[in-house]
Protein backbone atom coordinates (compact mmCIF):
# COMPACT_ATOMS: atom_id res chain seq x y z
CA UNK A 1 49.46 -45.46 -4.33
CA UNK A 2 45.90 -44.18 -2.93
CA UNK A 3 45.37 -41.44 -0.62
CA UNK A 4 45.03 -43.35 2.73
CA UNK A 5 48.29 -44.75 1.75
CA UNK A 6 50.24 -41.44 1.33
CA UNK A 7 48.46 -39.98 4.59
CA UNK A 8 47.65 -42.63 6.82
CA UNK A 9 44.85 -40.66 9.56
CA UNK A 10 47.44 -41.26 12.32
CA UNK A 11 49.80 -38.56 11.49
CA UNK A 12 49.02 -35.39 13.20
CA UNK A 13 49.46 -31.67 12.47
CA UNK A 14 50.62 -29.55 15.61
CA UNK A 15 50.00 -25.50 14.47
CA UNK A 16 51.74 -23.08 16.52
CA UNK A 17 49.76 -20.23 15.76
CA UNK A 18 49.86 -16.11 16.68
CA UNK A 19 50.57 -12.77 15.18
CA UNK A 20 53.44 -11.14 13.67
CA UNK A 21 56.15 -10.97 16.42
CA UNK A 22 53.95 -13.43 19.05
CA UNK A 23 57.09 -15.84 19.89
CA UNK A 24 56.36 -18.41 16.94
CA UNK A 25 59.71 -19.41 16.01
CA UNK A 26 61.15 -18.77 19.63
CA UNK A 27 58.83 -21.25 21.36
CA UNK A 28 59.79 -23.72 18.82
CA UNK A 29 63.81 -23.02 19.51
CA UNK A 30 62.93 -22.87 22.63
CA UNK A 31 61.65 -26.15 23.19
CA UNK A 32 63.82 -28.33 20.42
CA UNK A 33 67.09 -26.51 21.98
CA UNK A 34 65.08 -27.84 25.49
CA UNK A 35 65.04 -31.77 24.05
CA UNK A 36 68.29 -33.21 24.14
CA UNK A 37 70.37 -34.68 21.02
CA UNK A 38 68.03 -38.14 21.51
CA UNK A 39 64.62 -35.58 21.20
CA UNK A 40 66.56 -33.98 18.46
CA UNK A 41 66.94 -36.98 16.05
CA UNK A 42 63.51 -37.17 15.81
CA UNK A 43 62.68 -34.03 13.73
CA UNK A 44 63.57 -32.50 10.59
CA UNK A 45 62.54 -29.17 9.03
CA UNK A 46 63.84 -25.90 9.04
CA UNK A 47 63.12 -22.63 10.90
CA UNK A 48 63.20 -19.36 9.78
CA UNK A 49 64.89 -16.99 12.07
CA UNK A 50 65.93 -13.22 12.39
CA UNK A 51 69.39 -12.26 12.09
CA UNK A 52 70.68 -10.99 16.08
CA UNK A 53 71.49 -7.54 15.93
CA UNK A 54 70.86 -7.28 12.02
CA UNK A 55 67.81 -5.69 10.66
CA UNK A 56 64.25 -6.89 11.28
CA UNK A 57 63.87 -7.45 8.02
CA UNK A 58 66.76 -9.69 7.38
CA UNK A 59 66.05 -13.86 7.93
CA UNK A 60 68.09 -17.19 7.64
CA UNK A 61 66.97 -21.11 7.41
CA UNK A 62 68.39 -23.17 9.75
CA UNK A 63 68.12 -27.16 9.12
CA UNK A 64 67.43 -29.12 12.16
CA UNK A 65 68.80 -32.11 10.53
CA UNK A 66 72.32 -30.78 10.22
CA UNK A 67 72.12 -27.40 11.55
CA UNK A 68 73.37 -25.52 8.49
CA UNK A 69 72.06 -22.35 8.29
CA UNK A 70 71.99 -19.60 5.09
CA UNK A 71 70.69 -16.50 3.83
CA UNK A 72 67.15 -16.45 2.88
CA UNK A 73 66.67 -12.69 2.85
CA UNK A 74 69.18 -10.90 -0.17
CA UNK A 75 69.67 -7.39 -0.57
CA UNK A 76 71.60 -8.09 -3.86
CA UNK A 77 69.27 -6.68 -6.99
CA UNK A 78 70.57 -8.92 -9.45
CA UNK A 79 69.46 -12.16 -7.27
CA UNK A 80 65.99 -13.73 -8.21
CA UNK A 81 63.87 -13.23 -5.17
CA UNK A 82 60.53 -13.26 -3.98
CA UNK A 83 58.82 -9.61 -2.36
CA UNK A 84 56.93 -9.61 0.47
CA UNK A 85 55.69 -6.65 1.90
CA UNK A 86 59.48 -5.00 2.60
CA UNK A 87 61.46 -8.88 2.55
CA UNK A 88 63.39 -10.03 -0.20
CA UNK A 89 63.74 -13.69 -0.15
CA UNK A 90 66.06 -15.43 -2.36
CA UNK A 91 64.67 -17.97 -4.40
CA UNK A 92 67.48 -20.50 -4.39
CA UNK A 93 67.57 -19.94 -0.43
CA UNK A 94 64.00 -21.23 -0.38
CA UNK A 95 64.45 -23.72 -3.27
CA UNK A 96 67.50 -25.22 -0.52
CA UNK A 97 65.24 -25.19 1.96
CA UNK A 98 62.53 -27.10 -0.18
CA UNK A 99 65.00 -29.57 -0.98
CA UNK A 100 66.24 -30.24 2.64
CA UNK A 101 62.59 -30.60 3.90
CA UNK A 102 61.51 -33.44 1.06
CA UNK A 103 64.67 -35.14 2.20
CA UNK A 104 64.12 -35.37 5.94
CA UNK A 105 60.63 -36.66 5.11
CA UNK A 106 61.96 -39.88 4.88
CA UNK A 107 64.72 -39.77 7.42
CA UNK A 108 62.43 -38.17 10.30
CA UNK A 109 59.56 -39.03 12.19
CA UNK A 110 58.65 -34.96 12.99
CA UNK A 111 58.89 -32.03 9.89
CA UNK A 112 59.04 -28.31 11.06
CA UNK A 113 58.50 -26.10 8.84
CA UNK A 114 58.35 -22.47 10.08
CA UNK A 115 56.40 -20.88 8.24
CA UNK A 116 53.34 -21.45 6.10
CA UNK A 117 52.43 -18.18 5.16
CA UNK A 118 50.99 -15.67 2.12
CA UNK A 119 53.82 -17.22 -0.39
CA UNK A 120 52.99 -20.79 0.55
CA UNK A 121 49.66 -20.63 0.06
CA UNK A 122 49.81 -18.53 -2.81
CA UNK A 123 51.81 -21.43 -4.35
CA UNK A 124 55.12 -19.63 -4.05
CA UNK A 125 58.09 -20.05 -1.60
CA UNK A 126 57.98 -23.55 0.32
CA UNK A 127 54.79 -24.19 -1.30
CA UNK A 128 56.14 -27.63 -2.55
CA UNK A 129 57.63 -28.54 0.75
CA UNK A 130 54.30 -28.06 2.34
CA UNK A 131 52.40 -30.01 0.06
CA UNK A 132 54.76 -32.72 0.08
CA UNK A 133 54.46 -33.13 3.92
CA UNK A 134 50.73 -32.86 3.55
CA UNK A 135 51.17 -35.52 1.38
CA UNK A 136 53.67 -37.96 4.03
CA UNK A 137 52.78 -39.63 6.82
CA UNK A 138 55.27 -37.22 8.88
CA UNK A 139 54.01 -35.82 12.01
CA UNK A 140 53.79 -32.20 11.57
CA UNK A 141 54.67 -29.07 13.06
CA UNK A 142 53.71 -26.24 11.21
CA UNK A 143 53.45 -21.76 12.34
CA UNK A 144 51.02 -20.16 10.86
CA UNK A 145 49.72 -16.79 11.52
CA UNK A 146 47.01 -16.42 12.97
CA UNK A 147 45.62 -14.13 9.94
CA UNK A 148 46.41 -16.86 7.60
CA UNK A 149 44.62 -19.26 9.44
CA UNK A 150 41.43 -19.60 7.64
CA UNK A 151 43.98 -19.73 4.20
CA UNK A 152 45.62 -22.96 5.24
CA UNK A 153 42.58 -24.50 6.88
CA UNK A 154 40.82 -24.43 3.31
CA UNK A 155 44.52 -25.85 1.73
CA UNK A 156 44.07 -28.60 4.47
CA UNK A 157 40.48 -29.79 2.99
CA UNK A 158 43.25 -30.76 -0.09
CA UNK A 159 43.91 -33.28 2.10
CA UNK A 160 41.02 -35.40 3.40
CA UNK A 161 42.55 -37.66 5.85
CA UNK A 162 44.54 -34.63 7.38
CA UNK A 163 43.17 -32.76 9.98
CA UNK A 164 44.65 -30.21 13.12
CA UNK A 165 45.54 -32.88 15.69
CA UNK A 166 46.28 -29.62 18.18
CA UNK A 167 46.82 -25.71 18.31
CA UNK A 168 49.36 -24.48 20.23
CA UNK A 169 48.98 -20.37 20.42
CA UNK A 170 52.73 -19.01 21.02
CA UNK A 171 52.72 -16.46 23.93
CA UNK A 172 50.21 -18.92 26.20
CA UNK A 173 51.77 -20.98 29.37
CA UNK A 174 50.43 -24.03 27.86
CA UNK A 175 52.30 -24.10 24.55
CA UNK A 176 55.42 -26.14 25.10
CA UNK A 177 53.62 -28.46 27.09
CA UNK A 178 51.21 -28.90 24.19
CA UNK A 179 53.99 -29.33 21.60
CA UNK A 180 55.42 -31.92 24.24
CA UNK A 181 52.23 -33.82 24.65
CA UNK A 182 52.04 -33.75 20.89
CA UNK A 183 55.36 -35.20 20.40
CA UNK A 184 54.90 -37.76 22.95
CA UNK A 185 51.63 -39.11 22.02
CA UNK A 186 52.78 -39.77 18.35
C-alpha cells in the first residue's frame, strides 16, 4: 500500500490546543455529550479524564465507542507504570486504551484521542495509537498542549500528506463551533 493510500489528503486533523488545566478535555465532553446518540456514532477514541472529587493527580480512559471507563493512574508499586512528573500511569491501562483506539479506526469516521503529550512523542504511552491514526484516513481530533506543540508539529512532517486542517484553543468562544464546523465539513 503507498502513502497516499494509507492517508488520503482529505482527512483532517482538528487540535484542541491550551495549557495545563485550560478546559481541553471539558470542551471536548462538553460538546460530544452536546451531539446526540446519531453525532455520537460517528467517533471513536478515548478521553482522559480526572477522577471527581479524587486527587488531581488521579485519571481514567473513557471509550467513546462503548463508554467503558478504567484506571489509568495506579498507586499500586508492584504495577508496571509509566512516571510523569507526579502521575503514575499503568501500562496495561494505556496498552487497553491503544488497543480500543486501533479498533475504532475502522469502525469510526472521527478518532479522539486526548492526549498527545511528552510520553507520546517520546514514543511511550499511546504512542502507537497515534501513529496508527496518523497513518488512517480517520478524521482526527487530537489535545495537545500548547508547550508540546512545536513536538508534534515536527512528528506530523512523518506524515507528508497530513497537515492541521484547524486549531481550536480550549478556553476561546469560538472552540465548539470550530470543532462543529470541523465535524460537519468532513
Amino acid at each position: 500500500m503507498t502513502c497516499s493510500e494509507t492517508a488520503p489528503a482529505a482527512a483532517g486533523i482538528c487540535l484542541i490546543t491550551g495549557r495545563s488545566g485550560s478546559g481541553k478535555t471539558s470542551l471536548l465532553v462538553d460538546y460530544i455529550n452536546s451531539l446526540g446518540s446519531s453525532g455520537r456514532s460517528l467517533i471513536g477514541g478515548v478521553l482522559s479524564l480526572s477522577h471527581p472529587g479524587k486527587d488531581h493527580r488521579s485519571y481514567r480512559i473513557l471509550q467513546l465507542s462503548d463508554g467503558v471507563s478504567y484506571d489509568l493512574s495506579s498507586s499500586d508499586p508492584a504495577e508496571p507504570c509509566l512516571q510523569i512528573g507526579p502521575h503514575r500511569l499503568s501500562e496495561s491501562a494505556l496498552a487497553r486504551a491503544c488497543t480500543r483506539i486501533i479498533k475504532d479506526l475502522a469502525d469510526f469516521q472521527f478518532i479522539v484521542l486526548d492526549e498527545v503529550g511528552i510520553l507520546e512523542l517520546s514514543g511511550q504511552g499511546l504512542s502507537s495509537a497515534v501513529h496508527a491514526c496518523l497513518q488512517s484516513s480517520r478524521h482526527l481530533i487530537f489535545t495537545v498542549r500548547t508547550a508540546n506543540l512545536d513536538r508534534f508539529s515536527s512528528l506530523l512532517k512523518s506524515y507528508p500528506l497530513r497537515s492541521f486542517t484547524m486549531q481550536a484553543i480550549a478556553g476561546s468562544i469560538e472552540a465548539a463551533g470550530q470543532i462543529n464546523s470541523f465535524i460537519k465539513s468532513a
